[in-house]
C-alpha atoms as a PDB file:
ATOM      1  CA  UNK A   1      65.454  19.393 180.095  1.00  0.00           C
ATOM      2  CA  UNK A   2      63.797  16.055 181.052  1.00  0.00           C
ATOM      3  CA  UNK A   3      60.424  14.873 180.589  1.00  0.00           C
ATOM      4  CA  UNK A   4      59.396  15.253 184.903  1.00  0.00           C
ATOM      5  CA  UNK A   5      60.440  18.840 184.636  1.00  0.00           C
ATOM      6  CA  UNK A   6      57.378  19.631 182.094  1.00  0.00           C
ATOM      7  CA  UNK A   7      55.208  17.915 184.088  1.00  0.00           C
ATOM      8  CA  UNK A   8      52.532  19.763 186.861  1.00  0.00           C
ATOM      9  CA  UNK A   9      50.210  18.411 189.046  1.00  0.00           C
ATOM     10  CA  UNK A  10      46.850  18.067 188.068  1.00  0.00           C
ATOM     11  CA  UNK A  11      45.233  16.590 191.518  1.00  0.00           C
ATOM     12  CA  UNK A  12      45.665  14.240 194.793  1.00  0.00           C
ATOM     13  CA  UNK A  13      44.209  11.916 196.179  1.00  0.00           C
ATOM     14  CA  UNK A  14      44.740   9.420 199.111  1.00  0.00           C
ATOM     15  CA  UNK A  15      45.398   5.928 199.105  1.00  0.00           C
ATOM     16  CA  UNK A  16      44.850   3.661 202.395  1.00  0.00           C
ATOM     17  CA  UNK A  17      47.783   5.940 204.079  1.00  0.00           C
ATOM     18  CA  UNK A  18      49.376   7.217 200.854  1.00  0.00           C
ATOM     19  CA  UNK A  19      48.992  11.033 199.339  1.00  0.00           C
ATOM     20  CA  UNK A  20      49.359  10.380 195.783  1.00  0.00           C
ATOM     21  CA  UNK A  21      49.803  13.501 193.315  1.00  0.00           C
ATOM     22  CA  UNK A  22      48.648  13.155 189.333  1.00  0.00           C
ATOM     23  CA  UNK A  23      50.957  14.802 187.036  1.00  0.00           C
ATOM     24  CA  UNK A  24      50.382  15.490 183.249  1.00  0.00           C
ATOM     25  CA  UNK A  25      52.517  17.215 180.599  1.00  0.00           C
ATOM     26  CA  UNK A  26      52.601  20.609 180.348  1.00  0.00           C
ATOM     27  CA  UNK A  27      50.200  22.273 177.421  1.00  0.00           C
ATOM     28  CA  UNK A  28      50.152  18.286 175.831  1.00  0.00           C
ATOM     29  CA  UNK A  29      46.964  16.727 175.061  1.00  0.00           C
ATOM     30  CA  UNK A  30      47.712  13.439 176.655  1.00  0.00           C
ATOM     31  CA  UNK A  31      45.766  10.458 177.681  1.00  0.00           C
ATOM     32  CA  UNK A  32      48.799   9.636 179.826  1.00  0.00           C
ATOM     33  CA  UNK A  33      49.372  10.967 183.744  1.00  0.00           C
ATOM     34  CA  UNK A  34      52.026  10.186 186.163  1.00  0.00           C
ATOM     35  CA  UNK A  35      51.896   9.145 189.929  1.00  0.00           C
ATOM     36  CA  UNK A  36      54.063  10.345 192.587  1.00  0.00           C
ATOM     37  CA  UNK A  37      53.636   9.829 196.410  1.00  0.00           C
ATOM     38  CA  UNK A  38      54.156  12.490 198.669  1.00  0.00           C
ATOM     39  CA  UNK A  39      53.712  11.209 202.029  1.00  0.00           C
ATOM     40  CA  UNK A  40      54.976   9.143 203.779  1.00  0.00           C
ATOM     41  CA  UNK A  41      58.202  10.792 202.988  1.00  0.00           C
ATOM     42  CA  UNK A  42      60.783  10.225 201.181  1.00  0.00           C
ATOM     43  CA  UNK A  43      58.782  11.497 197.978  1.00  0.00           C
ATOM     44  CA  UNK A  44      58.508   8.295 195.226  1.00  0.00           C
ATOM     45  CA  UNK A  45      57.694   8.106 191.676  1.00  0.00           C
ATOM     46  CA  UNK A  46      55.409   5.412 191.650  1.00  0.00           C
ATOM     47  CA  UNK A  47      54.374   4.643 187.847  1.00  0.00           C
ATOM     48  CA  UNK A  48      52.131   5.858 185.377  1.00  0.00           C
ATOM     49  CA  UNK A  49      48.440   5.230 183.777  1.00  0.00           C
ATOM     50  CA  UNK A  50      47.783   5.334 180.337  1.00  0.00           C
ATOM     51  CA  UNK A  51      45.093   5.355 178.098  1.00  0.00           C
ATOM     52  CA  UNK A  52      42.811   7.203 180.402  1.00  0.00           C
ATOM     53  CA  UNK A  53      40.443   8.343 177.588  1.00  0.00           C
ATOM     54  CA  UNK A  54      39.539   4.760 176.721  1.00  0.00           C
ATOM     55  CA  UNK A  55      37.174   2.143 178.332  1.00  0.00           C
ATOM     56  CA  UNK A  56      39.938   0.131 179.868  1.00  0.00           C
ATOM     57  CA  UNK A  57      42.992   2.179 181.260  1.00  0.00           C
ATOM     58  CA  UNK A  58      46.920   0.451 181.589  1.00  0.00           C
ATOM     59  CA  UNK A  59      48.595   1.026 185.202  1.00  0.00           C
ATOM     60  CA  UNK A  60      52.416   0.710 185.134  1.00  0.00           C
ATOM     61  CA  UNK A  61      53.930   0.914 188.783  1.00  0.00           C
ATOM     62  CA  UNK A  62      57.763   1.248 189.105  1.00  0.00           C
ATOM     63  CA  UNK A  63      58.345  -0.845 192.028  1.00  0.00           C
ATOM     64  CA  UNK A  64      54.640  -1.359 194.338  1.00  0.00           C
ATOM     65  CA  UNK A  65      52.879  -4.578 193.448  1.00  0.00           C
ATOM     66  CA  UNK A  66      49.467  -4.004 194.798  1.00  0.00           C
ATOM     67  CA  UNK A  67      46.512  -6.064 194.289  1.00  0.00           C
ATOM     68  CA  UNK A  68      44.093  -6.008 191.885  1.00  0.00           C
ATOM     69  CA  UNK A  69      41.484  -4.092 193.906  1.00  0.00           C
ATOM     70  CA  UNK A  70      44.367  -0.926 194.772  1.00  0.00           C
ATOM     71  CA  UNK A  71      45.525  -1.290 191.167  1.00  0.00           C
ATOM     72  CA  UNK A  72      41.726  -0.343 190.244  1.00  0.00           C
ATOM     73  CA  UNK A  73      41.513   2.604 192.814  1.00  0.00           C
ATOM     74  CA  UNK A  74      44.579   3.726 191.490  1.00  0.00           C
ATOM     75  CA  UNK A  75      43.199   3.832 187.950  1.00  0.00           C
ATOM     76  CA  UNK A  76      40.131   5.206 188.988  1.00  0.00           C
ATOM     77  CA  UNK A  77      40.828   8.644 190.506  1.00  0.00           C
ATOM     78  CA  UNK A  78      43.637   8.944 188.300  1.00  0.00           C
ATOM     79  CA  UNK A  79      41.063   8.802 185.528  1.00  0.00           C
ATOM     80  CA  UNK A  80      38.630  11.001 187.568  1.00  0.00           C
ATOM     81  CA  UNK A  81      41.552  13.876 188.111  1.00  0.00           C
ATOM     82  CA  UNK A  82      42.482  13.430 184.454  1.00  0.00           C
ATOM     83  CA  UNK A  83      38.646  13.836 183.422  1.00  0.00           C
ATOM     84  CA  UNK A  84      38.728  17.156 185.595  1.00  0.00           C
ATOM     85  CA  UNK A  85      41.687  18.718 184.365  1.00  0.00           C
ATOM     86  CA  UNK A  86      40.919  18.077 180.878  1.00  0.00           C
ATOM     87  CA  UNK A  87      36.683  19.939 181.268  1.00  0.00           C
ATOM     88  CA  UNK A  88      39.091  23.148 182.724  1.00  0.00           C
ATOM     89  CA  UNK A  89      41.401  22.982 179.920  1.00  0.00           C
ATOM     90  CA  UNK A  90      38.525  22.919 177.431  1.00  0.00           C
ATOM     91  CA  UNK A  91      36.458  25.762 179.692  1.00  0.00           C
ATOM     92  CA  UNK A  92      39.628  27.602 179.293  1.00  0.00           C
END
């Protein structure tokens, strides 16, 4: 079994014209989430963010170089959806 089929989506959000899911591992306590797009089709992994539970989080995109200011939105509701999943887990 490989590593994207423990992973479930956690949240979306939109980017400029991009639907962008937020994946984490399975039951893990992680500080790590992946990013797929959705739409526009074809489906794309794009990268992933780490260190979302410190000050300063680490982006790593597969293929997209975006500027500094998308890079930052990126990391930002990735963090936000991360936040948010991890309240319900503890509510849980």
């Amino acid at each position: 079994m490989e590593i994207r089929d423990l992973r479930k989506v956690i949240g979306q959000f939109k980017l400029e014209h991009r639907t962008i899911e937020v994946l984490c591992l399975g039951d893990r306590e992680s500080a790590t989430v992946w990013l797929r797009r959705t739409w526009p089709e074809p489906v794309l992994e794009l990268g992933y963010a780490t260190e979302l539970d410190k000050p300063i989080q680490r982006l790593h995109l597969y293929r997209a170089e975006w500027n500094r200011n998308l890079r930052n939105l990126v990391k930002d509701e990735a963090r936000e959806i991360w936040v948010a999943s991890q309240r319900e887990r503890g509510s849980a």
